[in-house]
C-alpha atoms as a PDB file:
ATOM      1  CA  UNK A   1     -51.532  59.611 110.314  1.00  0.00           C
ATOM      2  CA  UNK A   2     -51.830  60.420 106.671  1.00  0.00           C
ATOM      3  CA  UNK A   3     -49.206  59.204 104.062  1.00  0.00           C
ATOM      4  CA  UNK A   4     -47.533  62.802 102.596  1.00  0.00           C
ATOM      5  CA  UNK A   5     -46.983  62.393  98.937  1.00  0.00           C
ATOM      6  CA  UNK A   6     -46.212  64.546  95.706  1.00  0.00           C
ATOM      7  CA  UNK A   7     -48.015  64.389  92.178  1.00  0.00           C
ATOM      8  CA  UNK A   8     -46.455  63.724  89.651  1.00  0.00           C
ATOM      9  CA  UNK A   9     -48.527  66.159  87.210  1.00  0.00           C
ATOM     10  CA  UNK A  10     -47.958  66.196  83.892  1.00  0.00           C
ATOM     11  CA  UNK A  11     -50.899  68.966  83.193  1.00  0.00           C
ATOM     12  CA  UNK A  12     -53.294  65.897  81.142  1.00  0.00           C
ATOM     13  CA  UNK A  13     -55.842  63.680  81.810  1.00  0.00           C
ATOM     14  CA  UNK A  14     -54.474  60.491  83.611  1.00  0.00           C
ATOM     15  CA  UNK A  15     -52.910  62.655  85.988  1.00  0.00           C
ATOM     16  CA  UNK A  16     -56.005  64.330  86.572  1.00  0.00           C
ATOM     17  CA  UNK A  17     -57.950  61.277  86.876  1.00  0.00           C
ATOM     18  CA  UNK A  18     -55.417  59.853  89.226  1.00  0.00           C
ATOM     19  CA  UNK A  19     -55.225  63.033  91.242  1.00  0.00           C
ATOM     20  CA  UNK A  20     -59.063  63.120  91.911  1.00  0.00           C
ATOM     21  CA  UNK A  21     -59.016  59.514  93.239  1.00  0.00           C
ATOM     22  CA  UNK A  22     -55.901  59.770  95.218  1.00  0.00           C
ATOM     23  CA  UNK A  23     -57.349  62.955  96.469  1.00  0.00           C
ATOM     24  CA  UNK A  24     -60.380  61.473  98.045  1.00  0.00           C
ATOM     25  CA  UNK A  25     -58.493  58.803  99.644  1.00  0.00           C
ATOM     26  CA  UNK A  26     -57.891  59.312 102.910  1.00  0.00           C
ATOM     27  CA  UNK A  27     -54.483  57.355 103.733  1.00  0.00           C
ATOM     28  CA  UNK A  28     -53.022  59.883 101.635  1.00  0.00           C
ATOM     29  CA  UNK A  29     -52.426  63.649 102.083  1.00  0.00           C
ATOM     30  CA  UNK A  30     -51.298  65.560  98.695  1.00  0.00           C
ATOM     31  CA  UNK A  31     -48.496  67.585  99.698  1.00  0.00           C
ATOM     32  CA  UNK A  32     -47.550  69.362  96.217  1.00  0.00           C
ATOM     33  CA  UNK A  33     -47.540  68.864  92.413  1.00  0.00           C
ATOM     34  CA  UNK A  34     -43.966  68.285  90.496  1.00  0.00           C
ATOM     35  CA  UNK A  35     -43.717  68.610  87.406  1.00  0.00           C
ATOM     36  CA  UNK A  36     -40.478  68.679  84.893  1.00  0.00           C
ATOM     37  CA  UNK A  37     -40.348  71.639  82.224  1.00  0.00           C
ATOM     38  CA  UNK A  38     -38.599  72.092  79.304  1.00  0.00           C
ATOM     39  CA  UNK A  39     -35.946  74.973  80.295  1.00  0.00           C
ATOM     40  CA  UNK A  40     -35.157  76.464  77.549  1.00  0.00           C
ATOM     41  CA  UNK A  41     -38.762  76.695  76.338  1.00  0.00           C
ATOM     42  CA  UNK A  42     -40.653  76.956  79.286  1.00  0.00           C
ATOM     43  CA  UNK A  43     -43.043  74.654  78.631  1.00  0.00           C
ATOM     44  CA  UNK A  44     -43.952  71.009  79.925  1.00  0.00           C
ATOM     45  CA  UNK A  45     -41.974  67.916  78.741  1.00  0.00           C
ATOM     46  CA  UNK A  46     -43.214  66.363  76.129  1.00  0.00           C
ATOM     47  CA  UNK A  47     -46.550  68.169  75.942  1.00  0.00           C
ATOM     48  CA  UNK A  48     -45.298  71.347  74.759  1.00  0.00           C
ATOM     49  CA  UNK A  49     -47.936  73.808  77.492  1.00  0.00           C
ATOM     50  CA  UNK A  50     -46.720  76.413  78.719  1.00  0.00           C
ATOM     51  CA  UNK A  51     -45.674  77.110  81.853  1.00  0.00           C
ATOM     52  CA  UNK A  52     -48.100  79.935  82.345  1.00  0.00           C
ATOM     53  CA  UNK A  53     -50.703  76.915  81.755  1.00  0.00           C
ATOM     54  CA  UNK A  54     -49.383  75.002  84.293  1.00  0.00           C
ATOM     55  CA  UNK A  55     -49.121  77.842  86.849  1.00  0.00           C
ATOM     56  CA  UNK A  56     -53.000  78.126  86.447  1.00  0.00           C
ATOM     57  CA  UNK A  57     -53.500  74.973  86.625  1.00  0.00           C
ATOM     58  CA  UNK A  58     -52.016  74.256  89.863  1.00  0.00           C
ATOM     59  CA  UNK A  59     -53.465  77.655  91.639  1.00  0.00           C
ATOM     60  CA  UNK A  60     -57.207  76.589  90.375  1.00  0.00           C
ATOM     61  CA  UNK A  61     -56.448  72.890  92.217  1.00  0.00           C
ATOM     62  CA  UNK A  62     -55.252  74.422  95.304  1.00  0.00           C
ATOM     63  CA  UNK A  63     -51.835  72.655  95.637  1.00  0.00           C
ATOM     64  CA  UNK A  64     -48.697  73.884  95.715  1.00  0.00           C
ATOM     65  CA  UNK A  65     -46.280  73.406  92.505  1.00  0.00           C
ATOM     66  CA  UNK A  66     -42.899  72.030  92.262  1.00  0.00           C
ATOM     67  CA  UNK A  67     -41.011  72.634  89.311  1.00  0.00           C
ATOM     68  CA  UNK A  68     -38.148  70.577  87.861  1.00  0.00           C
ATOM     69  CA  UNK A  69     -36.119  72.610  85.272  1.00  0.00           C
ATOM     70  CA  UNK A  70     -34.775  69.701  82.583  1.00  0.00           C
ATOM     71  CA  UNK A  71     -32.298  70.170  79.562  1.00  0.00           C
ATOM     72  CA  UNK A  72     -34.501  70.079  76.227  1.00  0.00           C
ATOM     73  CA  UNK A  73     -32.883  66.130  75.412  1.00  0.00           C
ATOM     74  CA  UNK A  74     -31.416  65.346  79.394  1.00  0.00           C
ATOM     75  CA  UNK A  75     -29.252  62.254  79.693  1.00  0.00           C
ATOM     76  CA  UNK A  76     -30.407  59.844  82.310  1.00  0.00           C
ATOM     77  CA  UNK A  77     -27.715  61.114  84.684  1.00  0.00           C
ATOM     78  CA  UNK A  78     -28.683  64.713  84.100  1.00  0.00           C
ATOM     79  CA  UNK A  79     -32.890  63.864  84.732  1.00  0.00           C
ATOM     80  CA  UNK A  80     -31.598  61.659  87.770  1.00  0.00           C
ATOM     81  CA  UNK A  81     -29.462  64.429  89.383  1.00  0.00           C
ATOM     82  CA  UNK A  82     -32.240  66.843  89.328  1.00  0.00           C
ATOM     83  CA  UNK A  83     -34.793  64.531  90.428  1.00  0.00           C
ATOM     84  CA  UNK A  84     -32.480  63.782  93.555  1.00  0.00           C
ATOM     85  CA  UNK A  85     -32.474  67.019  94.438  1.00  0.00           C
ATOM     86  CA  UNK A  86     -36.176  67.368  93.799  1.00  0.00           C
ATOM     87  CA  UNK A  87     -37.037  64.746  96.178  1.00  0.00           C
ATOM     88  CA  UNK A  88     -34.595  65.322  98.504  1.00  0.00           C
ATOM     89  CA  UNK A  89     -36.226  68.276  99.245  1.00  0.00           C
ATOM     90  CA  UNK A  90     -39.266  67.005  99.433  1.00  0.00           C
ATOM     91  CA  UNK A  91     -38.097  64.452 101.675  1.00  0.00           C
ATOM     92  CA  UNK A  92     -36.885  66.722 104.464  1.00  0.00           C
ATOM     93  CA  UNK A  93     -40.529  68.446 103.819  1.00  0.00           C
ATOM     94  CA  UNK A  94     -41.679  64.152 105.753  1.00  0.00           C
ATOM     95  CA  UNK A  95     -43.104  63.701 102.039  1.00  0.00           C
ATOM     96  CA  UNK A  96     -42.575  59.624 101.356  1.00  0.00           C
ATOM     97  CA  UNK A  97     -44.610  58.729  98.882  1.00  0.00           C
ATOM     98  CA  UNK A  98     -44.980  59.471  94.908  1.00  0.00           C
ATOM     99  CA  UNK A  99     -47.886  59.127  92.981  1.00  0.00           C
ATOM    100  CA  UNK A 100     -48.485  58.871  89.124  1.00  0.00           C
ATOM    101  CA  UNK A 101     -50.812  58.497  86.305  1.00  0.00           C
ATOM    102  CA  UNK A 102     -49.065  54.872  84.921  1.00  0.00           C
ATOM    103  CA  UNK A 103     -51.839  52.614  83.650  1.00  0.00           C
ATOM    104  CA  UNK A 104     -49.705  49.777  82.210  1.00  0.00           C
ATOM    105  CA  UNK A 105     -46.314  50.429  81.401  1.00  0.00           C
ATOM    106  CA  UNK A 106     -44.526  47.620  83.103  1.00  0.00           C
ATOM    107  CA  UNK A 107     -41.048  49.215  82.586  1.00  0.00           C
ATOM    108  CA  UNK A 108     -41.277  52.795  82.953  1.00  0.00           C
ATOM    109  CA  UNK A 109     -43.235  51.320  86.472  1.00  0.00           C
ATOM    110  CA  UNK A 110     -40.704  49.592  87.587  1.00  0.00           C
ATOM    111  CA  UNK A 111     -37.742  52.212  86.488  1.00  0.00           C
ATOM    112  CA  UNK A 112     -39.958  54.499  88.936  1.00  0.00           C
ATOM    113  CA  UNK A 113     -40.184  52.588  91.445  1.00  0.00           C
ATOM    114  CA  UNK A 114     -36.253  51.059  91.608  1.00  0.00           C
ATOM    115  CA  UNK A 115     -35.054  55.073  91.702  1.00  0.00           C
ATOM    116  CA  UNK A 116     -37.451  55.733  94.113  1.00  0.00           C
ATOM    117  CA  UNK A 117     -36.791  53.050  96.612  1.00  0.00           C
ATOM    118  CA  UNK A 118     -33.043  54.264  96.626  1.00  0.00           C
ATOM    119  CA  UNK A 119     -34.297  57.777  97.589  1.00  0.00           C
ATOM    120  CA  UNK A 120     -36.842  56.409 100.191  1.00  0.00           C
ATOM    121  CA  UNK A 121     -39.889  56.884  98.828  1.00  0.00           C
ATOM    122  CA  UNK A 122     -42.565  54.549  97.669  1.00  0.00           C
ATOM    123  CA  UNK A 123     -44.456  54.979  94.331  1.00  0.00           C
ATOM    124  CA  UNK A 124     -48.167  54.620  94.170  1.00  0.00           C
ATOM    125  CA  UNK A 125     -50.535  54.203  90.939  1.00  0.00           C
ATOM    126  CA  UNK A 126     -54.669  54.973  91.507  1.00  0.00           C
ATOM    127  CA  UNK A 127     -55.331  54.134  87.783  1.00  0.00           C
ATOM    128  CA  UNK A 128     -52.636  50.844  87.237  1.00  0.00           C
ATOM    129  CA  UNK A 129     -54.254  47.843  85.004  1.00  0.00           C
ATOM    130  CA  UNK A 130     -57.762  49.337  84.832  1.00  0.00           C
ATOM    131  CA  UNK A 131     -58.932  49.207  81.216  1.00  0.00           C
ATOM    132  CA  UNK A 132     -58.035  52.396  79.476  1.00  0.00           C
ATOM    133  CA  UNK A 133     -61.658  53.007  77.843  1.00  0.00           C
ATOM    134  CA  UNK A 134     -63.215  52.689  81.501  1.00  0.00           C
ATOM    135  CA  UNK A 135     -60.702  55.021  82.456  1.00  0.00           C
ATOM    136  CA  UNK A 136     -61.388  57.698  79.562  1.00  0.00           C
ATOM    137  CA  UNK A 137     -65.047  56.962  79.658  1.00  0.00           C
ATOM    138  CA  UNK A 138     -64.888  57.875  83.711  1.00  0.00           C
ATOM    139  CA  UNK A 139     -63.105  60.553  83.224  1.00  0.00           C
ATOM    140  CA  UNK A 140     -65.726  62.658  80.926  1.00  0.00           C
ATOM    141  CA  UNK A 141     -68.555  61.105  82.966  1.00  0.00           C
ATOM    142  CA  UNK A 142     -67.167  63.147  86.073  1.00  0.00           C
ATOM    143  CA  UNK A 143     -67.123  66.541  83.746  1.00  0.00           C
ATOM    144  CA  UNK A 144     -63.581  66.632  83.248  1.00  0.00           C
ATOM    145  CA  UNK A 145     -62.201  68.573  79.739  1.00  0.00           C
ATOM    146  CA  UNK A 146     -58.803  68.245  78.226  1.00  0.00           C
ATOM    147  CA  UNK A 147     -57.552  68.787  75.068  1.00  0.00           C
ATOM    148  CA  UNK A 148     -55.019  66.890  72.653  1.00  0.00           C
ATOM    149  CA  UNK A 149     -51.777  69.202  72.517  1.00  0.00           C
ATOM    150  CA  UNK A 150     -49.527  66.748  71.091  1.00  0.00           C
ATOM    151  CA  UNK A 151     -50.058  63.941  68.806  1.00  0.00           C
ATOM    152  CA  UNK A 152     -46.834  61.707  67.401  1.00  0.00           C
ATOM    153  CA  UNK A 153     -47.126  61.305  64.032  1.00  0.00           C
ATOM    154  CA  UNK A 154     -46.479  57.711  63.754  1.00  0.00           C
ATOM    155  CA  UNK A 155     -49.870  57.119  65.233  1.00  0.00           C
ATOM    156  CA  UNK A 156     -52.079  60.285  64.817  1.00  0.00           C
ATOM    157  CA  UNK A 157     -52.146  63.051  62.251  1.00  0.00           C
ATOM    158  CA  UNK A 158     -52.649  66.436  62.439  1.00  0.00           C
ATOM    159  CA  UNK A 159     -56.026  66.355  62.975  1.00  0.00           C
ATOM    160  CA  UNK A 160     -56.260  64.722  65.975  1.00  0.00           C
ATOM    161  CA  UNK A 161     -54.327  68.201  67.897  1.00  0.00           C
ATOM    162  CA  UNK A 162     -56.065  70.986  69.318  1.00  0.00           C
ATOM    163  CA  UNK A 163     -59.071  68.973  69.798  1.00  0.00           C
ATOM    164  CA  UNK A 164     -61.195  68.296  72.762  1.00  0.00           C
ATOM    165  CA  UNK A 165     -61.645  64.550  73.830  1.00  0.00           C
ATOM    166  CA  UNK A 166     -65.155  63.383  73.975  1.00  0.00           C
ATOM    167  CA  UNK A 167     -67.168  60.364  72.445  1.00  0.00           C
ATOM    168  CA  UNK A 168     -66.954  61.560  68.763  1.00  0.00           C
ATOM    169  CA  UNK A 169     -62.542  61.739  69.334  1.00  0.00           C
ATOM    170  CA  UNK A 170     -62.875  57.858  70.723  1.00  0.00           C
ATOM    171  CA  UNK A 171     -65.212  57.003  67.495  1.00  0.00           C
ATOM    172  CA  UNK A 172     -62.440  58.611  65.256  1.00  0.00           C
ATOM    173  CA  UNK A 173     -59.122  56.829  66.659  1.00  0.00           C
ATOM    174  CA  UNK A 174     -57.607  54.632  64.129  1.00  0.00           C
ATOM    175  CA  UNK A 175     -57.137  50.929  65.112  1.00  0.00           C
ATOM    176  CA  UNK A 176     -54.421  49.840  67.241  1.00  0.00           C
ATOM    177  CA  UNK A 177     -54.526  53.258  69.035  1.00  0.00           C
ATOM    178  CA  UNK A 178     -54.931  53.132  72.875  1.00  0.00           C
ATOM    179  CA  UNK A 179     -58.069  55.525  73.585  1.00  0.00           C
ATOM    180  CA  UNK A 180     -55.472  57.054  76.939  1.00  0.00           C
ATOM    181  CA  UNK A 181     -52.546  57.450  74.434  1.00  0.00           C
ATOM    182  CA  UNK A 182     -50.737  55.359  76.651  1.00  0.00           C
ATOM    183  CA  UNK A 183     -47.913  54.079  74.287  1.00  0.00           C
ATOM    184  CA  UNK A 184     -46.956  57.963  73.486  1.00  0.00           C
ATOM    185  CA  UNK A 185     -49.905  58.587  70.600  1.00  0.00           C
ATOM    186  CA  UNK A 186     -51.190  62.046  71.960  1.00  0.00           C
ATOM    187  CA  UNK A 187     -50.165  64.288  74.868  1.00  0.00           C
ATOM    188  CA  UNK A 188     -53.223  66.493  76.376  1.00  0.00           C
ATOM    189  CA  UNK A 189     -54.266  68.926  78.856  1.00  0.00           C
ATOM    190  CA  UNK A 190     -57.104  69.254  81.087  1.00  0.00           C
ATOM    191  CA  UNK A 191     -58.552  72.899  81.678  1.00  0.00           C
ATOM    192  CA  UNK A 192     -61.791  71.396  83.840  1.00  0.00           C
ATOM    193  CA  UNK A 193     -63.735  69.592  85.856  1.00  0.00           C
ATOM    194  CA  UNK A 194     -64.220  68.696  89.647  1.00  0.00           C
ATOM    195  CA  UNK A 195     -60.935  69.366  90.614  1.00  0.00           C
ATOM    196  CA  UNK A 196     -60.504  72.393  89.369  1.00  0.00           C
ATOM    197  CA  UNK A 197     -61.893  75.463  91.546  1.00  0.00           C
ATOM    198  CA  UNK A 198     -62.162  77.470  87.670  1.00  0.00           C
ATOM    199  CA  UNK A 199     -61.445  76.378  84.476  1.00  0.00           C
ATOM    200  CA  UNK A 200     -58.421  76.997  83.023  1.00  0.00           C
ATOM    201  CA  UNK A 201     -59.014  79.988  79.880  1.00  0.00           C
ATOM    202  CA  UNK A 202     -57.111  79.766  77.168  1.00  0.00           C
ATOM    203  CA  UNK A 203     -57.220  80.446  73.361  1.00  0.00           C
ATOM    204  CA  UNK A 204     -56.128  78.112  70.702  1.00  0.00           C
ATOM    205  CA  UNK A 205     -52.358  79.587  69.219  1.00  0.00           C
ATOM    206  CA  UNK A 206     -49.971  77.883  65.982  1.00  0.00           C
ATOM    207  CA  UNK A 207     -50.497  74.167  65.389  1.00  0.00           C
ATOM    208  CA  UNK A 208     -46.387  73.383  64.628  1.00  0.00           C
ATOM    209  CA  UNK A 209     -44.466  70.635  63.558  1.00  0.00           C
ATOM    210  CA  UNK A 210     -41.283  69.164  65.308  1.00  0.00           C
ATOM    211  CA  UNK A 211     -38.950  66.510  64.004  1.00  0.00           C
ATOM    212  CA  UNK A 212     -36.696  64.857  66.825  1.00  0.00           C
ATOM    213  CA  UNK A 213     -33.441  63.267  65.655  1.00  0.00           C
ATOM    214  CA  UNK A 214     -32.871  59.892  66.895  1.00  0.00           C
ATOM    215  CA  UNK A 215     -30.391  59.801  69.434  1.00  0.00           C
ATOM    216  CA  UNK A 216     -27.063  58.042  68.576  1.00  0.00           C
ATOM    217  CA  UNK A 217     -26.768  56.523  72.206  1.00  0.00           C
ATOM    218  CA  UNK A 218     -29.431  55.272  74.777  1.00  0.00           C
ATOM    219  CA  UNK A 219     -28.461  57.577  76.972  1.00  0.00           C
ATOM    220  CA  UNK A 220     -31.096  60.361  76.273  1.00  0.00           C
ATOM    221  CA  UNK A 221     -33.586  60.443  79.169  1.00  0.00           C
ATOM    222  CA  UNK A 222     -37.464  59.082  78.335  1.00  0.00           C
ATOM    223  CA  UNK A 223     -37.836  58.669  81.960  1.00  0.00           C
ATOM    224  CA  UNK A 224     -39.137  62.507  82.360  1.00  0.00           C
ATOM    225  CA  UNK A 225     -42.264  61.398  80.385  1.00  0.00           C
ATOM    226  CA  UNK A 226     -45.132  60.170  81.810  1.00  0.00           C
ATOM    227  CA  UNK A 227     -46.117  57.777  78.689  1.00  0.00           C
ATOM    228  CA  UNK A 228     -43.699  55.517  77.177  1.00  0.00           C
ATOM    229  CA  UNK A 229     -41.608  57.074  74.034  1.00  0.00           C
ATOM    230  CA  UNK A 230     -39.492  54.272  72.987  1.00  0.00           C
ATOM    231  CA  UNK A 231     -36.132  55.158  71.226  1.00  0.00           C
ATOM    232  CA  UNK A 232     -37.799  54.451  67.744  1.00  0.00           C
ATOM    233  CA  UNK A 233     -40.412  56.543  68.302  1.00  0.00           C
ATOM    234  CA  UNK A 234     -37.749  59.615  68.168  1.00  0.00           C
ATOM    235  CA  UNK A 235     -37.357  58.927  64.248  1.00  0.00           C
ATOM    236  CA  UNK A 236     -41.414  60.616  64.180  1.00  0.00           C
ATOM    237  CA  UNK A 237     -42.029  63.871  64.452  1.00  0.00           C
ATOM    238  CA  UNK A 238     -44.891  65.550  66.681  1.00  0.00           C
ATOM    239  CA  UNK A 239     -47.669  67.981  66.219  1.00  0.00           C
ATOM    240  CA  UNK A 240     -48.200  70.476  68.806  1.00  0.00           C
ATOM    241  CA  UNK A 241     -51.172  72.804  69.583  1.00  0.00           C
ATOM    242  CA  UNK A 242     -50.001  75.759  71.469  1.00  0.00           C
ATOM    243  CA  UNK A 243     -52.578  76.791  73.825  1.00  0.00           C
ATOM    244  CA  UNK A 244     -52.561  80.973  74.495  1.00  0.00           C
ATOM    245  CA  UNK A 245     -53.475  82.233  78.494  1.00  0.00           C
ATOM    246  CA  UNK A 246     -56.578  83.773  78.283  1.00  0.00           C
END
């Protein structure tokens, strides 16, 4: 019998990688996507797409889509309350298992998989330790497309948004930069490639500029991410493309 699991999609490309390999194992069977939104905006944490995007994204896959409505800055008890509920629902749905993009964040992996073990589920991640240039380098070989929709400034300027990831982007990162963005550099989104029935259309919108103010406690939420944004990393601000439906 096949393991039932959500996705944890967060609309970009190690989440796409990982869904294509978890998707042609067969111990697993890919029940849904979930993925948390900003409420007020309507667009995906951290990435800034909007939920139009994501609606298109999930209908050209073929799987269902979960949505978890978040506060813009949640507190850990807030993002924890409505992931409860999430997966409680799930749950009763025989769905045991979670999977995620992770490649090497040793704390964020093991915050996942302590909440999820209360809860009764198991976490599972295709793409954990491999070397992120193998992974990125895969990933294009395969046909895939994303685009960078969010860049933190600390790492990336301007520049780098709104632009589509291929050998000449890798060439270009500064030094010290990890070519998956995994320590919270750039956000992205994918529009094609194999698992993806029809490419996602879409027009490029406003590149704008948001400034996050530190929070005063630790209690604001990172844990709704899917890349690690430390508490320091709040005192940068962000560049977002904003992508248009087609």
């Amino acid at each position: 019998m096949k393991k039932k699991a959500l996705f944890n999609w967060s609309s970009g490309k190690d989440a796409t990688l990982a869904l294509y390999k978890i998707l042609q194992d067969p111990d697993f069977e890919v029940c849904t996507l979930v993925t948390s939104v900003n409420q007020p905006l309507q667009r995906i944490s951290m990435h800034g797409v909007r939920v139009e995007l994501l609606h298109q994204q999930a209908a050209s896959i073929g799987l269902p889509l979960e949505i978890m409505q978040i506060p813009e800055m949640p507190t850990m008890e807030v993002y924890e309350q409505v992931m409860t509920t999430t997966l409680t629902k799930l749950q009763q749905q025989g769905i045991n298992y979670s999977i995620f993009g992770d490649i090497f964040l040793e704390d964020l992996r093991r915050y996942r998989e302590d909440k999820l073990a209360i809860l009764g589920f198991k976490a599972v991640f295709p793409l954990w330790k491999k070397p992120t240039l193998d992974l990125l380098e895969e990933f294009l070989n395969l046909g895939f497309k994303t685009i960078v929709v969010c860049v933190n400034e600390r790492y990336l300027d301007k520049s780098f948004v709104g632009r589509i990831i291929d050998s000449q982007f890798i060439a270009d990162l500064p030094e010290g930069v990890d070519v998956c963005g995994e320590n919270g550099e750039f956000h992205t989104f994918s529009f094609d490639g194999p698992i993806f029935a029809t490419p996602i259309a879409f027009t490029l919108g406003e590149t704008v500029y948001r400034k996050y103010e530190k929070p005063k406690t630790q209690q604001t939420s990172t844990a709704a991410c899917t890349t690690n944004t430390s508490d320091e990393a709040w005192e940068y601000g962000f560049w977002y493309c904003d992508l248009l439906p087609a």
